[in-house]
N, C-alpha and C. Protein backbone atom coordinates (compact mmCIF):
# COMPACT_ATOMS: atom_id res chain seq x y z
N UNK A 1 0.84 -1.19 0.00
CA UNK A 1 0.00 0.00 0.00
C UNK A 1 0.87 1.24 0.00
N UNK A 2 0.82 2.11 -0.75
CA UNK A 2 1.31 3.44 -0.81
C UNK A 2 1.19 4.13 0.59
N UNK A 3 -0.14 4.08 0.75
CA UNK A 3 -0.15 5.10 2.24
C UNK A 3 -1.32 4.37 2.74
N UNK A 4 -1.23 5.14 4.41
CA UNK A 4 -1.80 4.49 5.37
C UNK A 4 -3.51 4.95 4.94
N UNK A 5 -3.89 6.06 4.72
CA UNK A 5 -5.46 5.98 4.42
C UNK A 5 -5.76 4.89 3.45
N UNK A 6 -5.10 4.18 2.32
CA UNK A 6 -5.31 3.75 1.88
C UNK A 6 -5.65 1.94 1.75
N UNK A 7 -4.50 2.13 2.91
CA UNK A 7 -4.37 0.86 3.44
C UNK A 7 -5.63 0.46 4.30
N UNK A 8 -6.09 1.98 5.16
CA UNK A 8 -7.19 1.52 5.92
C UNK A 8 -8.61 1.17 5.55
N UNK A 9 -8.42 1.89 4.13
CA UNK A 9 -9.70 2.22 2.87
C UNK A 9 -9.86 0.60 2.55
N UNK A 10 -8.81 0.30 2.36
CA UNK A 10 -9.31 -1.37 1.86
C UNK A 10 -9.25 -2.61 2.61
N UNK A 11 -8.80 -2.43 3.67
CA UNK A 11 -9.56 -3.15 4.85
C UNK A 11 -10.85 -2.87 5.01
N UNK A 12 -11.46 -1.70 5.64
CA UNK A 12 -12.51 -1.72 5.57
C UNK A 12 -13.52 -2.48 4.54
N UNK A 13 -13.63 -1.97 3.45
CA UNK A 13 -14.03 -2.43 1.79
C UNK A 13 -13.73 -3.80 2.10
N UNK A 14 -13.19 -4.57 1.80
CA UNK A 14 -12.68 -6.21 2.32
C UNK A 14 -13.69 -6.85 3.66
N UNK A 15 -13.72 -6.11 4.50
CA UNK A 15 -14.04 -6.86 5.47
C UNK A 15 -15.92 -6.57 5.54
N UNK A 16 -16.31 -4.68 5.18
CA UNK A 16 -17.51 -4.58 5.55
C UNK A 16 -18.42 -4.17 4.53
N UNK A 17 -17.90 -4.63 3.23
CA UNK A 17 -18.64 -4.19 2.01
C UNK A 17 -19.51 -3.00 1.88
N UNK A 18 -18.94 -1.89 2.10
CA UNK A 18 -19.78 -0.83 2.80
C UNK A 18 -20.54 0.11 1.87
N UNK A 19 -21.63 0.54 1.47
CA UNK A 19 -22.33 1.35 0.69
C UNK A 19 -21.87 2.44 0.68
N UNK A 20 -20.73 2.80 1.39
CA UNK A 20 -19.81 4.34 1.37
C UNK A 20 -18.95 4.21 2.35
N UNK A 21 -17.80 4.44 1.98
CA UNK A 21 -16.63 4.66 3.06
C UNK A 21 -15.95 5.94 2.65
N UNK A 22 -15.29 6.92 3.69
CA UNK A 22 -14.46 8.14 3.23
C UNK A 22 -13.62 7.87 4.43
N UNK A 23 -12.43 7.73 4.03
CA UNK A 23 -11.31 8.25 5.35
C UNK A 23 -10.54 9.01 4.91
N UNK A 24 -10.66 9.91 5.98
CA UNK A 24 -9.90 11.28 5.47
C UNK A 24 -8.58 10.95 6.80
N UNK A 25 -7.45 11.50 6.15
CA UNK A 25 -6.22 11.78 6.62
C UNK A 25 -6.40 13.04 7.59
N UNK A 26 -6.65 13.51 8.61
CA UNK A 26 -6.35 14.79 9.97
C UNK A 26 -4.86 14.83 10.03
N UNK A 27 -4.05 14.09 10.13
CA UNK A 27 -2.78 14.40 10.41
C UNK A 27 -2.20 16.03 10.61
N UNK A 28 -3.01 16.26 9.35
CA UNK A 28 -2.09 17.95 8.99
C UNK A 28 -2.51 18.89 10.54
N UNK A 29 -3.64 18.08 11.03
CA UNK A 29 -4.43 19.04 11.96
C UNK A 29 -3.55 18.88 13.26
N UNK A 30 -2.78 18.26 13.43
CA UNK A 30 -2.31 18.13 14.23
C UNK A 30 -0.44 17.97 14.69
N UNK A 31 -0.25 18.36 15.54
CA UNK A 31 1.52 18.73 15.90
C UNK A 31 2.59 17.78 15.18
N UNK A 32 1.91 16.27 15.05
CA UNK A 32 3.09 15.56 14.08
C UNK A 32 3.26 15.88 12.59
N UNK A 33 2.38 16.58 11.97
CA UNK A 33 2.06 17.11 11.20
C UNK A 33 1.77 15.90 9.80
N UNK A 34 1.68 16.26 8.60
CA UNK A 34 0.79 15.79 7.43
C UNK A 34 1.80 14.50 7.33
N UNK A 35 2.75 14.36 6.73
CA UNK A 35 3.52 13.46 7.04
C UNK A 35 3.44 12.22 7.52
N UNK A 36 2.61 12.54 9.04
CA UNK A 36 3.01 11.23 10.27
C UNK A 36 2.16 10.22 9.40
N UNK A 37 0.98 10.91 9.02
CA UNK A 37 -0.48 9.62 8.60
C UNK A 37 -0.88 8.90 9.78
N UNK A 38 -1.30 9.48 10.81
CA UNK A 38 -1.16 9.37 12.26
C UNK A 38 -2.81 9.60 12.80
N UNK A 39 -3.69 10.41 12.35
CA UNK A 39 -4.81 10.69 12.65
C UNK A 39 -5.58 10.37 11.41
N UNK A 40 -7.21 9.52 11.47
CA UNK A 40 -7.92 9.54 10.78
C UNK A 40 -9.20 9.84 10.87
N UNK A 41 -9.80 9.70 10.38
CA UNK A 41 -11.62 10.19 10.34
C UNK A 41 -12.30 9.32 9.63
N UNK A 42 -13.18 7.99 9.94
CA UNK A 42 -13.77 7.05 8.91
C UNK A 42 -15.34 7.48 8.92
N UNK A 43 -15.86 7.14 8.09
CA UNK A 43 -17.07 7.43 7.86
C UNK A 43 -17.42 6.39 7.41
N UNK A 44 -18.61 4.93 7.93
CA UNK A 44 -19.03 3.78 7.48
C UNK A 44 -20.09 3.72 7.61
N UNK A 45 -20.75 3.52 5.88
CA UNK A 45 -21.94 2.80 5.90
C UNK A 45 -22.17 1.62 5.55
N UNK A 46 -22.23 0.59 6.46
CA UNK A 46 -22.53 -0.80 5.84
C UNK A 46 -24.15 -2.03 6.73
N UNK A 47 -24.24 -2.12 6.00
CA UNK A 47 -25.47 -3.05 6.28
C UNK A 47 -24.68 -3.99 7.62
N UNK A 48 -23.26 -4.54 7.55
CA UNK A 48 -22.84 -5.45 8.58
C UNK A 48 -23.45 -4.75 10.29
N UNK A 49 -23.56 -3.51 10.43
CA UNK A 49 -23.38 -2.58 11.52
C UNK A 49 -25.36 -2.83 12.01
N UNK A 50 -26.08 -3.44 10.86
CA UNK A 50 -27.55 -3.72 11.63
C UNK A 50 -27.73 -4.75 12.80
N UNK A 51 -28.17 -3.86 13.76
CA UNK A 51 -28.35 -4.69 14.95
C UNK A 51 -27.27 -4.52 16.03
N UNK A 52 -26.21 -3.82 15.56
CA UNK A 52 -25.21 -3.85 16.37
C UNK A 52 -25.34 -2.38 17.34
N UNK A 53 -24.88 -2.35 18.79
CA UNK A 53 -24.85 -0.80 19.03
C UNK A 53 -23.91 -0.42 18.46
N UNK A 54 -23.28 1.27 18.93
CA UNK A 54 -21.98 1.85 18.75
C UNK A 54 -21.06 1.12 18.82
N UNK A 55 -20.86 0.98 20.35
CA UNK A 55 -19.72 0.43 20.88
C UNK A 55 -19.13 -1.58 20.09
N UNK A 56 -19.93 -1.79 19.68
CA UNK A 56 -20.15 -2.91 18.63
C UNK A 56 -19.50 -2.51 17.80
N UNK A 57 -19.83 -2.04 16.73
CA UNK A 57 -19.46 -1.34 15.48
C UNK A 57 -18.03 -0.77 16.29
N UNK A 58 -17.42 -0.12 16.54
CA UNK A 58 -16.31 0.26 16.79
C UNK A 58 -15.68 -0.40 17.19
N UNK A 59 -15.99 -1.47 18.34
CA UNK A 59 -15.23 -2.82 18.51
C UNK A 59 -14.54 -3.34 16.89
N UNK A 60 -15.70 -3.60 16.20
CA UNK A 60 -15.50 -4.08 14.81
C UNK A 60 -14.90 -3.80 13.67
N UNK A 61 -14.84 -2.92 13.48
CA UNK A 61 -13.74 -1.60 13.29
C UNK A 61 -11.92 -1.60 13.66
N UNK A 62 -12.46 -1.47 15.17
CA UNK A 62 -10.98 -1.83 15.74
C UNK A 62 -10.01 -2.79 15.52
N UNK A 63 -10.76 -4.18 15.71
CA UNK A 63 -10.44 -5.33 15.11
C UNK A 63 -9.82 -5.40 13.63
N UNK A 64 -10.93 -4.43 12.78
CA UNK A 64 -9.88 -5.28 11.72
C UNK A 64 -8.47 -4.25 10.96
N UNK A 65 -8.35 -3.24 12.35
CA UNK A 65 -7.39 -2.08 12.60
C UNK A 65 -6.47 -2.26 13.39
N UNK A 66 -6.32 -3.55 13.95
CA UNK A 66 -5.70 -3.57 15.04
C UNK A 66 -4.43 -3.60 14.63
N UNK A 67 -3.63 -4.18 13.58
CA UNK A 67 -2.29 -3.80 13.26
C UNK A 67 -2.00 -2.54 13.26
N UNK A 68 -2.81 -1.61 13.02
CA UNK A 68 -2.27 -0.33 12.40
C UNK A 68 -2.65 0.89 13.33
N UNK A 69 -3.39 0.17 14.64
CA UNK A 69 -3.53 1.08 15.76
C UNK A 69 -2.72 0.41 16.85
N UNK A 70 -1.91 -0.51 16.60
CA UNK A 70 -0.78 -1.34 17.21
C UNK A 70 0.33 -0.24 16.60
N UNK A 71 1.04 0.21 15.69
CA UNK A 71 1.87 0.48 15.07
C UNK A 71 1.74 1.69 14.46
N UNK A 72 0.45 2.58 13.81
CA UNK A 72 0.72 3.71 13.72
C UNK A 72 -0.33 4.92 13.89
N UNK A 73 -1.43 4.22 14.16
CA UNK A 73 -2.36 5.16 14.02
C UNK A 73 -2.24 5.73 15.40
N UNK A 74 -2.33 7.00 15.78
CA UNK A 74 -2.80 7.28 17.05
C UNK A 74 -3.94 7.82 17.23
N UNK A 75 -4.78 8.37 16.43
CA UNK A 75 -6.34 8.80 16.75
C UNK A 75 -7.24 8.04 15.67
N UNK A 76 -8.23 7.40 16.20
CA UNK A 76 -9.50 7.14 14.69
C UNK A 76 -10.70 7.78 15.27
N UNK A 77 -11.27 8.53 14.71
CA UNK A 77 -12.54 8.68 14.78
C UNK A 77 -13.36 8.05 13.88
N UNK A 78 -14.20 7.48 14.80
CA UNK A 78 -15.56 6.69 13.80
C UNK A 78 -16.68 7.75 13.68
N UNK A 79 -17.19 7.15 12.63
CA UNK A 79 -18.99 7.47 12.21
C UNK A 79 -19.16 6.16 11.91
N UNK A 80 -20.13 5.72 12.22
CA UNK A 80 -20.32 3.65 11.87
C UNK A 80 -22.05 4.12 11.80
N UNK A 81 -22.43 3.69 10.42
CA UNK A 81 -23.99 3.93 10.23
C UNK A 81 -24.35 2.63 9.56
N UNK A 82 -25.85 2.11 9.41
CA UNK A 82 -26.03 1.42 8.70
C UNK A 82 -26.65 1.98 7.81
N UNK A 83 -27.31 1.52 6.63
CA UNK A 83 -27.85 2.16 4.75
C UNK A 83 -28.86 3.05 5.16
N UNK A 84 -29.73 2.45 6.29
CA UNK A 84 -30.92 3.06 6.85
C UNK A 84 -30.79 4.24 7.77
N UNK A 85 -29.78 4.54 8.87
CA UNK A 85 -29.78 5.28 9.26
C UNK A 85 -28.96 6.68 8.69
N UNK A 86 -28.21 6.25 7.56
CA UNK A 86 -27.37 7.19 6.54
C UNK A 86 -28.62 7.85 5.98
N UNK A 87 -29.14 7.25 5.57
CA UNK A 87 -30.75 7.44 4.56
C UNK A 87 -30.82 8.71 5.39
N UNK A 88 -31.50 8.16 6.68
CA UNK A 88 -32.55 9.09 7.44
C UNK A 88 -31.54 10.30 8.39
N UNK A 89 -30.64 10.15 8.20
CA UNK A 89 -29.65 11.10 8.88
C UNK A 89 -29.47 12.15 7.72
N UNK A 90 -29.05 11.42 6.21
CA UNK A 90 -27.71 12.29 5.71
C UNK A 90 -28.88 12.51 4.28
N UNK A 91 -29.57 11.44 3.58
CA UNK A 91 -30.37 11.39 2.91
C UNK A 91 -29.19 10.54 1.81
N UNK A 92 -29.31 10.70 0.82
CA UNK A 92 -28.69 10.17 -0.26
C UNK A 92 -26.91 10.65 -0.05
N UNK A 93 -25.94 9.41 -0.38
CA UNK A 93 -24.55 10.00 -0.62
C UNK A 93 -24.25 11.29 -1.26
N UNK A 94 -23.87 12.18 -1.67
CA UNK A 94 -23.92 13.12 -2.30
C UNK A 94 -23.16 12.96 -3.33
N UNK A 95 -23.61 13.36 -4.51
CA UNK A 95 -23.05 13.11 -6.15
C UNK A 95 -21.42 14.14 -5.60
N UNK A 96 -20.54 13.52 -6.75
CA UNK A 96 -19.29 14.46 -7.34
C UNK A 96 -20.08 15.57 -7.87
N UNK A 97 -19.59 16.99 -7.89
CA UNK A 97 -19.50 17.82 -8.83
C UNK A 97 -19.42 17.76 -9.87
N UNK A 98 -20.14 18.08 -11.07
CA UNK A 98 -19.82 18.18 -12.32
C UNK A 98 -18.28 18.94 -13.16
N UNK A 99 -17.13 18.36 -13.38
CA UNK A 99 -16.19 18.96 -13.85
C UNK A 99 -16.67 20.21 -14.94
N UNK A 100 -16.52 21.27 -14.29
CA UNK A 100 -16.31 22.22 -15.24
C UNK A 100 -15.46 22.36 -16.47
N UNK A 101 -14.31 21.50 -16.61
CA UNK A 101 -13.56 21.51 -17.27
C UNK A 101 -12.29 21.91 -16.99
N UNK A 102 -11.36 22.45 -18.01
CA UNK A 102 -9.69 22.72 -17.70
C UNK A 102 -8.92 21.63 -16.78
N UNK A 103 -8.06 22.37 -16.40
CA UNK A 103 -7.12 21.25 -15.96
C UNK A 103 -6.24 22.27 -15.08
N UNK A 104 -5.07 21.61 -14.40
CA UNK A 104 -4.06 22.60 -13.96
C UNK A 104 -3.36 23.35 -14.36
N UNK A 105 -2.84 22.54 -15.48
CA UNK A 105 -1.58 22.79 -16.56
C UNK A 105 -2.46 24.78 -17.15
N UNK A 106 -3.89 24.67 -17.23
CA UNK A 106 -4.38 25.25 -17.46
C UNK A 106 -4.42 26.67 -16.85
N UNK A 107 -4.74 26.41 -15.84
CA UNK A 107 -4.82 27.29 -14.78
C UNK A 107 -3.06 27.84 -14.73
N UNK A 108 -2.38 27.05 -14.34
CA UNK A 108 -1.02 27.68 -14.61
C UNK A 108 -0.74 28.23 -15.29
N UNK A 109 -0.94 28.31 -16.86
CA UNK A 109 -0.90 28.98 -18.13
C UNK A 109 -1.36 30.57 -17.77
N UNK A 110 -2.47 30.32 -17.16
CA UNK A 110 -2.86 31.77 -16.88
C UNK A 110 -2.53 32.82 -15.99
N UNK A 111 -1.77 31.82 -15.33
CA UNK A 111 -1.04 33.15 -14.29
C UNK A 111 0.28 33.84 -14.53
């Protein structure tokens, strides 16, 4: 794996087939700075999490994190939802933006 969000991105995906996952990298937010890959933020929606409480779901979570909160992670924050309560919380995933177009190379040109 290139990097650690990524690594954690597909564990998850592997283990909880999830209707949406986002883990965002915090690191920068904090004193070890962007670098460490040290702080994360998961966001899970998967059907596995029905029936389970919080503290369940984060157990579950943990588990299949445990190498990497053994060795490098020092903060995770969860969100652990199931399809239904994403629904009625968040409503639908939210689409990408439509590319306007250009590019960088573009934008550089113009300055």
């Amino acid at each position: 794996m290139s990097n650690m969000r990524d690594q954690i991105e597909k564990k998850l995906v592997d283990e909880f087939s999830p209707d949406y996952v986002d883990v965002k990298d915090e690191s920068y937010m904090h004193a070890s700075g962007p670098q460490a890959q040290s702080h994360f933020k998961v966001t899970l929606v998967s059907e596995a999490f029905d029936g389970l409480r919080l503290i369940q779901r984060h157990r579950a979570v943990n588990a299949v994190l445990a190498e990497e909160l053994r060795d490098q992670i020092h903060a995770l924050a969860l969100h652990t939802y199931t399809p239904l309560e994403w629904k009625e919380k968040f409503g639908q995933v939210p689409s990408s933006p439509a590319c306007r177009g250009g590019s960088k190379e573009d934008s550089a040109a113009s300055n």
